[in-house]
Each structure stands twice: as C-alpha cells, then as structure tokens.
N, C-alpha and C. Protein backbone atom coordinates (compact mmCIF):
# COMPACT_ATOMS: atom_id res chain seq x y z
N UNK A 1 70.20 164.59 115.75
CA UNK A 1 69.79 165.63 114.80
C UNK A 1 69.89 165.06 113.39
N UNK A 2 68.74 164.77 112.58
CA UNK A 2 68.73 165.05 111.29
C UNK A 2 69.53 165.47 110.02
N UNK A 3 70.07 164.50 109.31
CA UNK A 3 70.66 165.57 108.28
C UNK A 3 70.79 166.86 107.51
N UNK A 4 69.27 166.91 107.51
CA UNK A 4 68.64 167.64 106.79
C UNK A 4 68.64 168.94 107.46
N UNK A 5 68.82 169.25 108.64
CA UNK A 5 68.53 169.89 109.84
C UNK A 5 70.24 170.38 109.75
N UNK A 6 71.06 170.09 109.60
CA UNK A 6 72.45 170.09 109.55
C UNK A 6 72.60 170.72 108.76
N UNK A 7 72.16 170.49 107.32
CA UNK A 7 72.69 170.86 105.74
C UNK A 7 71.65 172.07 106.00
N UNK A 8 70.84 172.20 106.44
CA UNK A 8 69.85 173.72 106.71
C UNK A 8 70.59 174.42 107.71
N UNK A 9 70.70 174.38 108.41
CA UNK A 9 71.70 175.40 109.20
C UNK A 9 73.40 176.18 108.37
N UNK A 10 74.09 174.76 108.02
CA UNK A 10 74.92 175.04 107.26
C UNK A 10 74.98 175.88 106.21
N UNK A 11 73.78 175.30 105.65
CA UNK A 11 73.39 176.49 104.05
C UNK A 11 72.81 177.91 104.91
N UNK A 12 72.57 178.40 105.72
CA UNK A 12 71.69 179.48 106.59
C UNK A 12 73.07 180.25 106.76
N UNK A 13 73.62 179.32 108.04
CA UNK A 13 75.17 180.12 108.25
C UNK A 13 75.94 180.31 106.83
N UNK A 14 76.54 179.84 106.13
CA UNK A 14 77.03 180.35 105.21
C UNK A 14 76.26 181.24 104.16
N UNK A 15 75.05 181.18 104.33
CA UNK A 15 74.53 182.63 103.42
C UNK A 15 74.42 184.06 104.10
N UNK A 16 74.90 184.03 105.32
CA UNK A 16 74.48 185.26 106.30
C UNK A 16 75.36 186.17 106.04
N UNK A 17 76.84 185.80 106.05
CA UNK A 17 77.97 186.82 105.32
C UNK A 17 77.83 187.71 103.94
N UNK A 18 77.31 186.98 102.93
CA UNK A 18 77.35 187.60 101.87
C UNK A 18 75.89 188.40 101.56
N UNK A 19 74.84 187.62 102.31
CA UNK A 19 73.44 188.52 102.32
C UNK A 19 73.82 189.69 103.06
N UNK A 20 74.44 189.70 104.47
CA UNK A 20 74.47 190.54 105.78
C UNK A 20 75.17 191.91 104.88
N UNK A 21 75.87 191.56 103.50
CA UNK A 21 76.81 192.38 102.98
C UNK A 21 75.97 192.99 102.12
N UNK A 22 75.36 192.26 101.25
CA UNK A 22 74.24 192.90 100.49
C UNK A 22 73.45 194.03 101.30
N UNK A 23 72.84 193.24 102.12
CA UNK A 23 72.01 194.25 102.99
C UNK A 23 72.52 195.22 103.37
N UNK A 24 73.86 195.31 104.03
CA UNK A 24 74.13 197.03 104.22
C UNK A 24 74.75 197.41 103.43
N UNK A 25 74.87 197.02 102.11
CA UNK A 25 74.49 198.53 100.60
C UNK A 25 73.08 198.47 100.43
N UNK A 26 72.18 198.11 100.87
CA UNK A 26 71.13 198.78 100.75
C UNK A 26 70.56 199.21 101.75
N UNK A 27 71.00 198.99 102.78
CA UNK A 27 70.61 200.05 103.70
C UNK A 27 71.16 201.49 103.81
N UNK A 28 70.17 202.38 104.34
CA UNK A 28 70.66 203.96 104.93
C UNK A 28 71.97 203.60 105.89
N UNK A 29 72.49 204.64 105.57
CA UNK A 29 73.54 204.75 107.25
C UNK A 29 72.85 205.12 108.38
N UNK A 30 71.48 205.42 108.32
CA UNK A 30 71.34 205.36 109.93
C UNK A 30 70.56 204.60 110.36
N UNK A 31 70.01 203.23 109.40
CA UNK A 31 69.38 202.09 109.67
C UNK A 31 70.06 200.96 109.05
N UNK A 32 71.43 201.04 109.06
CA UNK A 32 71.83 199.98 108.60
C UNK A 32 71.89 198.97 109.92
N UNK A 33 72.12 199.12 111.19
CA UNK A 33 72.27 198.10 112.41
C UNK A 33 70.40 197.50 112.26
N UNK A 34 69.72 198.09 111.90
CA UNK A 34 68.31 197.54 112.37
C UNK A 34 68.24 197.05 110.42
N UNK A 35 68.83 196.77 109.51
CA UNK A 35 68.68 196.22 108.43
C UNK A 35 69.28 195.12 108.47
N UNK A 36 70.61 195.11 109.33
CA UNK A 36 71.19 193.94 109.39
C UNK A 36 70.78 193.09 110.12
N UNK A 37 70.03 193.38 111.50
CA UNK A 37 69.18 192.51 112.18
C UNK A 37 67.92 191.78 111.49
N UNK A 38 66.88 192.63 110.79
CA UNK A 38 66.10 192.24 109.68
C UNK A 38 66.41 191.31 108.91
N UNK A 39 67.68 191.34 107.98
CA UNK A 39 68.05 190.42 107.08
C UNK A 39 68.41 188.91 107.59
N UNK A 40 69.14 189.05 108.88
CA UNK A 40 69.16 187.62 109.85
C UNK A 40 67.99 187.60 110.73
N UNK A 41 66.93 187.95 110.94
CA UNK A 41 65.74 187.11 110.98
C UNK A 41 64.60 187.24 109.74
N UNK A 42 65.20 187.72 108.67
CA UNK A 42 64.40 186.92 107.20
C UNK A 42 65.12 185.86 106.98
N UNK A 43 66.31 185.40 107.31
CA UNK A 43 67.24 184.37 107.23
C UNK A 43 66.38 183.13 107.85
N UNK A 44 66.80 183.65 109.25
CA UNK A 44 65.99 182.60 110.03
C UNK A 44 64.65 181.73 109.90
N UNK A 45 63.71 182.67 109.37
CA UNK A 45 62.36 182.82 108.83
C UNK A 45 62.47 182.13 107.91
N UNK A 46 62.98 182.39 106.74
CA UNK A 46 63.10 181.38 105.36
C UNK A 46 63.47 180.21 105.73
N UNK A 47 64.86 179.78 106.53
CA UNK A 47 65.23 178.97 106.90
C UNK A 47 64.02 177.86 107.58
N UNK A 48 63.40 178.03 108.38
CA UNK A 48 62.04 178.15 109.26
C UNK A 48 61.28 176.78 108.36
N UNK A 49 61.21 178.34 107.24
CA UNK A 49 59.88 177.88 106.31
C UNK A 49 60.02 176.63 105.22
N UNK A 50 61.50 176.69 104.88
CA UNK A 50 61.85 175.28 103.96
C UNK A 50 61.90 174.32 105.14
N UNK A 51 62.25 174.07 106.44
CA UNK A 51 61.94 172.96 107.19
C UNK A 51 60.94 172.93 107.08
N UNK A 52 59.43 173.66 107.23
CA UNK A 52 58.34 173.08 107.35
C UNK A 52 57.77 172.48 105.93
N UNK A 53 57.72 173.10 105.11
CA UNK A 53 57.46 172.67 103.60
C UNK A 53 57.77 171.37 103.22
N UNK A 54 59.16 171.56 103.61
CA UNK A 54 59.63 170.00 102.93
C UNK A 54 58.88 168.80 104.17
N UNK A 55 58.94 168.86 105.19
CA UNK A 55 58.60 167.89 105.66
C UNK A 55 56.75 167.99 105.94
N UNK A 56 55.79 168.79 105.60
CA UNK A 56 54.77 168.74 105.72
C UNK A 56 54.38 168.25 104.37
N UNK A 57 55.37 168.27 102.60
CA UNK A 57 54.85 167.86 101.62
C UNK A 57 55.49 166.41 101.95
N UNK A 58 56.36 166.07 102.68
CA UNK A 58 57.15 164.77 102.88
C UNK A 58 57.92 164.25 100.79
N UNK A 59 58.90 165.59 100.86
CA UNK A 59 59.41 165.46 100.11
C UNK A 59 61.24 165.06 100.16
N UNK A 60 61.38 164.15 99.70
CA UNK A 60 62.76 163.52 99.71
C UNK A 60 63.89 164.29 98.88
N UNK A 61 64.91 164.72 99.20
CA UNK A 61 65.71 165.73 98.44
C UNK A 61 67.36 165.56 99.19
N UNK A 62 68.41 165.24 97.65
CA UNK A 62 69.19 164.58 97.93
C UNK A 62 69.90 165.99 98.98
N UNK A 63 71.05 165.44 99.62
CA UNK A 63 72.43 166.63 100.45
C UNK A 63 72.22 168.05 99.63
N UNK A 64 73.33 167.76 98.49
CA UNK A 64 74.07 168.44 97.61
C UNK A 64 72.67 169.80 97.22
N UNK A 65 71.45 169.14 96.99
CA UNK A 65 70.42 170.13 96.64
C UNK A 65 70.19 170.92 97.46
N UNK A 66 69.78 170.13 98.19
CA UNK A 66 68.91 170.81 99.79
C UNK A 66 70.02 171.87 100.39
N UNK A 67 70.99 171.85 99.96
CA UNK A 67 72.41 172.42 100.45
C UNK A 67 72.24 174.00 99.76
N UNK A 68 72.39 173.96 98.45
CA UNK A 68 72.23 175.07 97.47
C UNK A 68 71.00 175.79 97.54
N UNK A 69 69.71 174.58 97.71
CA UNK A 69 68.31 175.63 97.71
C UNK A 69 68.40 175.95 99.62
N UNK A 70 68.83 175.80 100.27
CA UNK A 70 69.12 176.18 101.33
C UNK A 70 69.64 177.56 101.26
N UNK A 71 71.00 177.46 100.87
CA UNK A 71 71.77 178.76 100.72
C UNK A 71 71.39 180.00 99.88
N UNK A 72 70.96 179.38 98.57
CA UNK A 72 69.85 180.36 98.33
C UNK A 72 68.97 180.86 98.63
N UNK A 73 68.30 180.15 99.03
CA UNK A 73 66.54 181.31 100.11
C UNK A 73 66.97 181.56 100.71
N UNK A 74 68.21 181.28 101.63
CA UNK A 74 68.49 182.06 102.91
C UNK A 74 69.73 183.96 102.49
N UNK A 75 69.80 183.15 101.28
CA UNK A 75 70.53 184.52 100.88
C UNK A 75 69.64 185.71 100.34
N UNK A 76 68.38 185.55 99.92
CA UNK A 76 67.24 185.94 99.32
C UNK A 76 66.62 186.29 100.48
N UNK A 77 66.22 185.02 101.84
CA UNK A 77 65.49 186.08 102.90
C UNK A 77 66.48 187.08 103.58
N UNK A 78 67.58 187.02 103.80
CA UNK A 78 68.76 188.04 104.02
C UNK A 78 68.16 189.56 103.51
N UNK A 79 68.05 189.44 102.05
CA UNK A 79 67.64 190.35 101.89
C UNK A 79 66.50 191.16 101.63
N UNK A 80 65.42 190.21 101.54
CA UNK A 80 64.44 190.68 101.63
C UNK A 80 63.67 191.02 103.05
N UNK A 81 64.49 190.58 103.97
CA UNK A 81 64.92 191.10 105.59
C UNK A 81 64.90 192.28 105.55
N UNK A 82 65.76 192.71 105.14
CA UNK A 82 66.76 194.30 105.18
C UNK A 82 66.15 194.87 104.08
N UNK A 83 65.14 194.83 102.69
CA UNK A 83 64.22 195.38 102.68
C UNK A 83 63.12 196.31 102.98
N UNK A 84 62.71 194.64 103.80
CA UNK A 84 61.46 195.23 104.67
C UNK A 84 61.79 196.08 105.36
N UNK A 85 62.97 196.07 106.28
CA UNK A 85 63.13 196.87 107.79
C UNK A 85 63.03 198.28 106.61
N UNK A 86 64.43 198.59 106.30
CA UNK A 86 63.70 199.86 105.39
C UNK A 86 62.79 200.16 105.21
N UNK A 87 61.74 199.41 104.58
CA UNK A 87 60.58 199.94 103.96
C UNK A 87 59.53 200.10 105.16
N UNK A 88 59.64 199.50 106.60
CA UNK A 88 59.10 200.29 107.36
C UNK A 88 59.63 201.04 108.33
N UNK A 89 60.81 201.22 108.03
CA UNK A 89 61.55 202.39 109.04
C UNK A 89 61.58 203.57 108.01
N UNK A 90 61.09 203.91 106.73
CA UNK A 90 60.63 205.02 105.61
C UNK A 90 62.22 205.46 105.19
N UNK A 91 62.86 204.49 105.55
CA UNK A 91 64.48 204.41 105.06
C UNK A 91 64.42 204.35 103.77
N UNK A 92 64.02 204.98 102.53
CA UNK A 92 64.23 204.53 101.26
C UNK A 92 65.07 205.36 100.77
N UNK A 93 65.54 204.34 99.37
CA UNK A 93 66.30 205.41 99.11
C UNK A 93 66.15 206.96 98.31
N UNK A 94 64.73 207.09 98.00
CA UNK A 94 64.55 208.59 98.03
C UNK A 94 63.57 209.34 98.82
N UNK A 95 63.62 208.55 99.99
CA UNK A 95 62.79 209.59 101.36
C UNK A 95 63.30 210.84 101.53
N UNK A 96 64.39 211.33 101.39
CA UNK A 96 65.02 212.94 101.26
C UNK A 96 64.70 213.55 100.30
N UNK A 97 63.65 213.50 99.35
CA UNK A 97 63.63 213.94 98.02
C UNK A 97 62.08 214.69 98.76
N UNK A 98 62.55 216.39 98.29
CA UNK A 98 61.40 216.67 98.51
C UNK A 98 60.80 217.46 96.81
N UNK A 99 59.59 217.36 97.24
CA UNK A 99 58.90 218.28 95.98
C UNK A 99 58.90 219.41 95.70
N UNK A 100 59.51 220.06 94.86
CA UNK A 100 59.36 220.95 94.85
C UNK A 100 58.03 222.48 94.36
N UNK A 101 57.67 223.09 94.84
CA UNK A 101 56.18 223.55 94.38
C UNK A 101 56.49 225.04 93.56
N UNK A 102 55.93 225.53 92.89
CA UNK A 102 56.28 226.18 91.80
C UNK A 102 56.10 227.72 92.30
C-alpha cells in the first residue's frame, strides 16, 4: 500500500470525530442517525475524490500536506454529508414554521 493511500485514510479517520460532531448539531433529532451516516459517506466520497485527482493530474505532494488537505476535505465532506441528508429528508431547520394567513 502506498503512502499516500495511508496518509488519506489517516487524515479521513481522524476527521470523522469532529465532522460526525458537527453534523449532529446540525442535524434534527429525528434525522440525526441518517445525518451521521451522510456525513461518513461525504467523507468517504471526498476522500474518493482527492485519490483520483491527485493521481489522474499526477501531482507530487509532500506527507505533512497531503495529511492536512486530507483532513480538511474530509472534515468539509463530513459535513456537507449531513447537509445534504437534511436537505433531502426536508429536515431543515425551519420546516416547522408555518405561515401564517391573515
């Protein structure tokens, strides 16, 4: 296995705790289990997508970087995971707001 492949997993797993945390304050309480699933496969997904990038531009990038921009997108797809699931489970946070008519 690859270094690079190592330091991507590593940076993935260690962003899942503190995204997984993000994500359920923004999730509803009654979609927070299907937000937290969302946010670890936007994890995965991001994760995914910097393996293919970097090696389809065949770009060279030292540990220490690849480590941080790792952990970052993966903390970013975390939550833009748990987002989405909200935004199509109509989980928002003012779906209880009704209109009132005069």
């Amino acid at each position: 296995m690859a270094l690079s492949i190592i330091v991507l997993i590593v940076g993935a797993v260690l962003a899942l705790p503190g995204g997984l945390f993000a994500a359920s304050l923004m999730s509803q309480p009654r979609t927070r289990w299907l937000g937290l699933i969302g946010g670890v496969i936007g994890a995965v997904i991001t994760a995914f997508a910097l393996y293919y990038f970097i090696h389809a531009a065949g770009v060279t990038i030292d540990a220490v970087s690849w480590f941080f921009g790792s952990f970052l997108a993966c903390s970013m797809g975390v939550a833009i995971g748990a987002l989405l699931v909200g935004f199509f489970t109509g989980s928002g946070r003012g779906s209880d707001v009704r209109t009132q008519e005069p």
